[in-house]
PDB file of N, CA and C in Angstrom:
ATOM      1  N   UNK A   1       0.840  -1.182   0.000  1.00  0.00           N
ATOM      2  CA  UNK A   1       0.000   0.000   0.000  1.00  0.00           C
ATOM      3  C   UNK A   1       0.885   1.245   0.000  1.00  0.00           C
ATOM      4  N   UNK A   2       0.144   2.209  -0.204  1.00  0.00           N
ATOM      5  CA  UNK A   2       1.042   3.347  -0.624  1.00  0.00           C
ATOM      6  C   UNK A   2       1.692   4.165   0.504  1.00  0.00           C
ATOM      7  N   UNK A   3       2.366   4.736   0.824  1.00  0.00           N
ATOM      8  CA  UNK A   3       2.535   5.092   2.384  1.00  0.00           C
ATOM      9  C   UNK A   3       2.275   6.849   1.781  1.00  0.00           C
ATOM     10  N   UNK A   4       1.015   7.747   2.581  1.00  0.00           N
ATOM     11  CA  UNK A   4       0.470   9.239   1.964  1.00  0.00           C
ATOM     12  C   UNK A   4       1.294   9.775   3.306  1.00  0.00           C
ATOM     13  N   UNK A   5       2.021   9.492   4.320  1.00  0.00           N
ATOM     14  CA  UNK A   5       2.499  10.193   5.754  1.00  0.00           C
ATOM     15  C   UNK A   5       3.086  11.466   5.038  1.00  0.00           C
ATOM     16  N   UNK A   6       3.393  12.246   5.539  1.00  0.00           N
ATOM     17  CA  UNK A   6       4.358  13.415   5.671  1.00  0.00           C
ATOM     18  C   UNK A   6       6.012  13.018   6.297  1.00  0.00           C
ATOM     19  N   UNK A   7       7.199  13.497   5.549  1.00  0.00           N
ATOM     20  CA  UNK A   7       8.220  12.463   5.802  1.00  0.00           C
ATOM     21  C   UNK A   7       8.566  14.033   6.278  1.00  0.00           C
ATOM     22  N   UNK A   8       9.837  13.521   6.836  1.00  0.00           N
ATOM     23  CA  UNK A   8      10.631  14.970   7.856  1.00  0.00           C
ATOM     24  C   UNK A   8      11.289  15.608   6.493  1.00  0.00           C
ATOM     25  N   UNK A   9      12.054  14.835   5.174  1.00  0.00           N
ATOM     26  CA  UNK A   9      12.796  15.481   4.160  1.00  0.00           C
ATOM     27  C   UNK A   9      11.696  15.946   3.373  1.00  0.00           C
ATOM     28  N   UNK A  10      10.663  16.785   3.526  1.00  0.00           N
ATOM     29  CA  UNK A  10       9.611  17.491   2.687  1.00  0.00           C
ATOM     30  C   UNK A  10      10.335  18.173   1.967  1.00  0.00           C
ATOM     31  N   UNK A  11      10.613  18.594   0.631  1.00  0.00           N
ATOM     32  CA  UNK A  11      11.109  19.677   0.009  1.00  0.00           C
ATOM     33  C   UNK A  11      10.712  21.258   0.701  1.00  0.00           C
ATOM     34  N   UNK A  12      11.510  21.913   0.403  1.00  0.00           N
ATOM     35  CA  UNK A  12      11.324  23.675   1.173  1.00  0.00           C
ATOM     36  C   UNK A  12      10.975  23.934   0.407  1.00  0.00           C
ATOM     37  N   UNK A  13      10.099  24.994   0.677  1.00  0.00           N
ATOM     38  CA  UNK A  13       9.734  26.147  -0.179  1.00  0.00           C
ATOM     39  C   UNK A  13       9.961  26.998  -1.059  1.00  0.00           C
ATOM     40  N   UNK A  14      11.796  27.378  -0.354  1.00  0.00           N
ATOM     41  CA  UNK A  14      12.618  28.089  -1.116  1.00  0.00           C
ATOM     42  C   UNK A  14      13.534  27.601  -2.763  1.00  0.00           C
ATOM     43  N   UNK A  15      12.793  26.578  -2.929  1.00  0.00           N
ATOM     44  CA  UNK A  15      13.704  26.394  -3.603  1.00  0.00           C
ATOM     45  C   UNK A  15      13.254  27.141  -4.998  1.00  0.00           C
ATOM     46  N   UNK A  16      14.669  26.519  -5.758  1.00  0.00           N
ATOM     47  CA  UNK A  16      13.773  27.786  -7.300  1.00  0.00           C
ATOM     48  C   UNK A  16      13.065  26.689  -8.179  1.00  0.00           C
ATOM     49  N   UNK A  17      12.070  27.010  -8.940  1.00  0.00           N
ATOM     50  CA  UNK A  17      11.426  25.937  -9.384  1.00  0.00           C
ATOM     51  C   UNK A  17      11.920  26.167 -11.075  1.00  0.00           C
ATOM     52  N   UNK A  18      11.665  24.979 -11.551  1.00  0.00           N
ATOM     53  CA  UNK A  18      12.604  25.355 -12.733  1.00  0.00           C
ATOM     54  C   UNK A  18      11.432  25.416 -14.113  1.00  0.00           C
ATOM     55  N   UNK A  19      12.062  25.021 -15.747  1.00  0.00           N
ATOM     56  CA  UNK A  19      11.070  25.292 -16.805  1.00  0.00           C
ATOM     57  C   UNK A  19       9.905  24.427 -16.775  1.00  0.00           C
ATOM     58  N   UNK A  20       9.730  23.818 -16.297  1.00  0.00           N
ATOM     59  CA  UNK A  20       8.277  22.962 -16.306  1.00  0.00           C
ATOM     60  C   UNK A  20       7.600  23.979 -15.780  1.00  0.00           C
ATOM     61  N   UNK A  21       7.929  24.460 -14.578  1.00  0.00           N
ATOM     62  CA  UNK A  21       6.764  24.622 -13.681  1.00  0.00           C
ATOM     63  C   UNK A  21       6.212  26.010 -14.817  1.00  0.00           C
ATOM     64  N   UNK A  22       7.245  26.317 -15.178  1.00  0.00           N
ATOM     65  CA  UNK A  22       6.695  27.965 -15.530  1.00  0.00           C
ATOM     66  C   UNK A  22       6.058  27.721 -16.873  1.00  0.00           C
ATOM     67  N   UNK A  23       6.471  26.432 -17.909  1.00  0.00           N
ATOM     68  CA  UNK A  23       5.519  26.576 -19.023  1.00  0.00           C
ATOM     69  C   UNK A  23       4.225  25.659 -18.576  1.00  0.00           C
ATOM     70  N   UNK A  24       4.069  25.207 -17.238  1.00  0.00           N
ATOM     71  CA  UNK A  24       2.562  24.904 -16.418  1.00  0.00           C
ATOM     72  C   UNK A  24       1.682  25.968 -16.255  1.00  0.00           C
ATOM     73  N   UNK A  25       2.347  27.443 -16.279  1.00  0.00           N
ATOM     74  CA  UNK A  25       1.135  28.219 -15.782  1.00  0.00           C
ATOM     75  C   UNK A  25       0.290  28.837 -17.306  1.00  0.00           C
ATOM     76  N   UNK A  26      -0.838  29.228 -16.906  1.00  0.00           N
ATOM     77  CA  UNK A  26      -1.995  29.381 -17.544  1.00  0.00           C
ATOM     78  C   UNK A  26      -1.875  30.780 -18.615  1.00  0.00           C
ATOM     79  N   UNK A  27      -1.157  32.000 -18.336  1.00  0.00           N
ATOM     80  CA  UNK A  27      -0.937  32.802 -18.896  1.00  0.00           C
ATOM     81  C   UNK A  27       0.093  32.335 -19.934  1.00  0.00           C
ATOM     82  N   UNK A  28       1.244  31.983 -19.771  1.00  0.00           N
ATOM     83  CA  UNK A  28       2.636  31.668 -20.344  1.00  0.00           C
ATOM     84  C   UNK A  28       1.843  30.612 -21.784  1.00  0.00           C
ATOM     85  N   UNK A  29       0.756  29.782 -21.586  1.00  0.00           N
ATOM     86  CA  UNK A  29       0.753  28.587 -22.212  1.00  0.00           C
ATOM     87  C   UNK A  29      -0.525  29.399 -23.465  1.00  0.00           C
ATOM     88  N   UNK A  30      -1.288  30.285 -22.717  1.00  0.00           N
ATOM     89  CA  UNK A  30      -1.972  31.000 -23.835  1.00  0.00           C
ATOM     90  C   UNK A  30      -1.188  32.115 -24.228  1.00  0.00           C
ATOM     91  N   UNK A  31      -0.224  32.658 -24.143  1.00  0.00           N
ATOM     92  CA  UNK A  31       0.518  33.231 -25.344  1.00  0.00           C
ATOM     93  C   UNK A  31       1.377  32.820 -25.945  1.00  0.00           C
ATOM     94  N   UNK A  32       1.503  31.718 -25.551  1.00  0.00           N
ATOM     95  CA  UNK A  32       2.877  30.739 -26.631  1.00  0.00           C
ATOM     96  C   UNK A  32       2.006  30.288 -27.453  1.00  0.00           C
ATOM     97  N   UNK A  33       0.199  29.830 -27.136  1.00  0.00           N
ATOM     98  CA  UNK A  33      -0.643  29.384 -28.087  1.00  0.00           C
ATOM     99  C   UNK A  33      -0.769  30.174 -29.021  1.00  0.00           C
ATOM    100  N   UNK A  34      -1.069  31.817 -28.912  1.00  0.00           N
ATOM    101  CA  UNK A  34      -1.380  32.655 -29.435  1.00  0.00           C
ATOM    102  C   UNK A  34       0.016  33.279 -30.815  1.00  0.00           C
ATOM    103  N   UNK A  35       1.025  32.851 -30.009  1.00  0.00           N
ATOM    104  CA  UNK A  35       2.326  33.118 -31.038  1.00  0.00           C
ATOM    105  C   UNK A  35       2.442  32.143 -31.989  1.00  0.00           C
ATOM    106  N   UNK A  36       2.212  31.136 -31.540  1.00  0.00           N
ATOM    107  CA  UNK A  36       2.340  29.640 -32.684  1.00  0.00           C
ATOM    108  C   UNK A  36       1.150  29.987 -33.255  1.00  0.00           C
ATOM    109  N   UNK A  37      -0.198  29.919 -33.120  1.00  0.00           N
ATOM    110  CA  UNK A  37      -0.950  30.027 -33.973  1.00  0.00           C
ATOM    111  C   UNK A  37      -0.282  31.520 -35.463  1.00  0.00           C
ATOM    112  N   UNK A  38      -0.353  32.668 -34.823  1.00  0.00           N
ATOM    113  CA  UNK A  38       0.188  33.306 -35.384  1.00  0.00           C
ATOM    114  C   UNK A  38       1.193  32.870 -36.452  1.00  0.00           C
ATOM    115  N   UNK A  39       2.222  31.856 -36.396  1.00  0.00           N
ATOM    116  CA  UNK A  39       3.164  31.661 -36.924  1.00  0.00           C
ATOM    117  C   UNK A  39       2.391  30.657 -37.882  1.00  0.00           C
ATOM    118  N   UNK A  40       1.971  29.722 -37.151  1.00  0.00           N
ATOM    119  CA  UNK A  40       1.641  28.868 -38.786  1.00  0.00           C
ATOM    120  C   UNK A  40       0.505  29.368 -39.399  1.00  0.00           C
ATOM    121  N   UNK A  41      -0.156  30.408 -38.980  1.00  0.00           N
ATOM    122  CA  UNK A  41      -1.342  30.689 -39.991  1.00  0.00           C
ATOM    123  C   UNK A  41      -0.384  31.946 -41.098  1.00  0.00           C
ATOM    124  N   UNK A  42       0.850  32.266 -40.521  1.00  0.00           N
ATOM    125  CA  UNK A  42       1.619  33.617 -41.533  1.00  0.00           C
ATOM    126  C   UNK A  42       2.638  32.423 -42.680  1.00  0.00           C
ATOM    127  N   UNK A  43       2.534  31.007 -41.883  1.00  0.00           N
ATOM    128  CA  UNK A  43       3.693  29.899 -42.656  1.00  0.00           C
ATOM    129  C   UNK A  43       2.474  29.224 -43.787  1.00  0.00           C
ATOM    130  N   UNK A  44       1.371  29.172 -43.387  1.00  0.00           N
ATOM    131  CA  UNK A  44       0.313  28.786 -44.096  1.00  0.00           C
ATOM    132  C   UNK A  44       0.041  29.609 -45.784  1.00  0.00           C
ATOM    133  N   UNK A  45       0.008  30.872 -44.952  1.00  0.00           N
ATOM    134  CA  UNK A  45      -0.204  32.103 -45.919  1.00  0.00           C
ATOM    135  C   UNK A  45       0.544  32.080 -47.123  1.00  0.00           C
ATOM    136  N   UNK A  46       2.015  32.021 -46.490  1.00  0.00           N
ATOM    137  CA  UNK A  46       2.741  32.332 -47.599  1.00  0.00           C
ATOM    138  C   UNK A  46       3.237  30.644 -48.425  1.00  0.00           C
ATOM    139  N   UNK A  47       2.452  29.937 -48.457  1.00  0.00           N
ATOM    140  CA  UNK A  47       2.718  28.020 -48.652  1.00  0.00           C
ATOM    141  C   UNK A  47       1.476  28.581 -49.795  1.00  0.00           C
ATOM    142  N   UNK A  48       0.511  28.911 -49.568  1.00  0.00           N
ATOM    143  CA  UNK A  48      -0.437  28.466 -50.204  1.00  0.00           C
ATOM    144  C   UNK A  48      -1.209  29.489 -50.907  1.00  0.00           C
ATOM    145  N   UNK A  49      -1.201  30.719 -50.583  1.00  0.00           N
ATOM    146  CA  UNK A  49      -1.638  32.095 -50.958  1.00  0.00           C
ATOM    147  C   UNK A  49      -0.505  32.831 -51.801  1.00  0.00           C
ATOM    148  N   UNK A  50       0.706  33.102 -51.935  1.00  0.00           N
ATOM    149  CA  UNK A  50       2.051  33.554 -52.358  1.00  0.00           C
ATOM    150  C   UNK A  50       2.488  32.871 -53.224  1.00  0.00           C
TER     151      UNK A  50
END
């Protein structure tokens, strides 16, 4: 069975959290959506319109 206790080596708080966490948050992930879209609809454009 799984052991859910609280162990004494809990990670701190302080620590620095690294690129996952930050391309996890909600703002960061809708403007990277918003730039890629951008990009392949301008890579689209010029493929098929040009």
């Amino acid at each position: 069975m799984l052991d859910t206790t609280q162990s004494d080596a809990a990670p701190q708080q302080d620590e620095p959290r690294g690129c996952l966490f930050a391309l996890s948050q909600p703002p960061l992930m809708i403007f990277l959506a918003v730039i890629g879209c951008l990009l392949l609809t301008a890579a689209l454009h010029d493929l098929l319109w040009l």
